[in-house]
Protein backbone atom coordinates (compact mmCIF):
# COMPACT_ATOMS: atom_id res chain seq x y z
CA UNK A 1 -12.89 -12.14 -20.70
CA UNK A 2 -14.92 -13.00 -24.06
CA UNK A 3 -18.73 -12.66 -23.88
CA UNK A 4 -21.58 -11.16 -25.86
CA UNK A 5 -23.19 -12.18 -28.96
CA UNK A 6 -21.34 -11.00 -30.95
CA UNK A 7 -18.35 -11.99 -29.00
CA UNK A 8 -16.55 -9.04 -27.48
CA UNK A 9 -13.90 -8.52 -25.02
CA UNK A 10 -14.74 -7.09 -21.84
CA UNK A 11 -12.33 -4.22 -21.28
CA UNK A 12 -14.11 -2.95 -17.52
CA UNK A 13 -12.94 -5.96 -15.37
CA UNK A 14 -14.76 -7.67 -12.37
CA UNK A 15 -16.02 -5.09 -10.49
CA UNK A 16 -18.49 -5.90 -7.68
CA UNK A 17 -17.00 -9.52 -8.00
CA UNK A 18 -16.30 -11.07 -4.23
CA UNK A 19 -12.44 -10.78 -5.48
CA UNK A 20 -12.71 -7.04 -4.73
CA UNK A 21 -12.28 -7.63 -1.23
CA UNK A 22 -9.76 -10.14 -1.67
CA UNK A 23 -7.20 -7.39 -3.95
CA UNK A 24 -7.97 -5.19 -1.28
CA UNK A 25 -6.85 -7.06 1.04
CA UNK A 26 -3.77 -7.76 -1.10
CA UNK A 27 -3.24 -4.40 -1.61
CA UNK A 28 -3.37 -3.50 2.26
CA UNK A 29 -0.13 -6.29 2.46
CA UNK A 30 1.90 -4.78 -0.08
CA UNK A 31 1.58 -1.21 1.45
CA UNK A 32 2.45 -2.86 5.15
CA UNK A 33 5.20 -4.70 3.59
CA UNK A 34 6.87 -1.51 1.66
CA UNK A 35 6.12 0.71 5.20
CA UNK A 36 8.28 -1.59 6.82
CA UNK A 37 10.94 -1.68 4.82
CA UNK A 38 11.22 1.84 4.49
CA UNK A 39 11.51 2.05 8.61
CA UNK A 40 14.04 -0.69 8.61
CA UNK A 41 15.86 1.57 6.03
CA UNK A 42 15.76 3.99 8.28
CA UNK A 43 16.59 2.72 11.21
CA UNK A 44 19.82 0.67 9.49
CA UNK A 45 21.07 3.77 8.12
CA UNK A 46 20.65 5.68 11.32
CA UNK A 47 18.20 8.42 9.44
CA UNK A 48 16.10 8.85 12.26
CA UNK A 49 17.11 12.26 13.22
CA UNK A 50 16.18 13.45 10.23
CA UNK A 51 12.04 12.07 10.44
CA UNK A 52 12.22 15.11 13.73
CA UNK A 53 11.34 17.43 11.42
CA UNK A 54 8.25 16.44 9.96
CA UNK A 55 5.17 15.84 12.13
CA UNK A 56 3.52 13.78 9.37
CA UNK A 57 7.10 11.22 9.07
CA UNK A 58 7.03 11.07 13.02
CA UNK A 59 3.47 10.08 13.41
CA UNK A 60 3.88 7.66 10.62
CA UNK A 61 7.10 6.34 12.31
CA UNK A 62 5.60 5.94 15.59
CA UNK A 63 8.43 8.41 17.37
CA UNK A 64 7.22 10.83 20.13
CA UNK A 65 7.65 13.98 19.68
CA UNK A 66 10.38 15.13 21.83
């Protein structure tokens, strides 16, 4: 964006704008879309075993601890 007198380029963005919650929202997708991947990954290379290990991965995963 170009604005000021003299004319300047703004280099701090939109912030506050009602497009924050929009990107946000954007941003939320992208992470649920690359999760899911990941645990179809998994599960089509038969990796699951190795999530057993680590409470954090088997939380994240869903599994129940066994």
């Amino acid at each position: 964006m170009i604005n000021g007198d003299p004319l300047r380029l703004h280099l701090n963005g939109m912030k506050g704008t009602p497009r924050d919650e929009e990107n946000l929202d954007v941003l939320e997708a992208f992470v649920e879309s690359v999760s899911n991947a990941l645990k179809f990954m998994l599960v089509y290379m038969k990796l699951l075993d190795r999530l057993s290990h680590d409470p954090a991965l088997t939380d994240w995963f869903g599994l129940r601890a066994a």
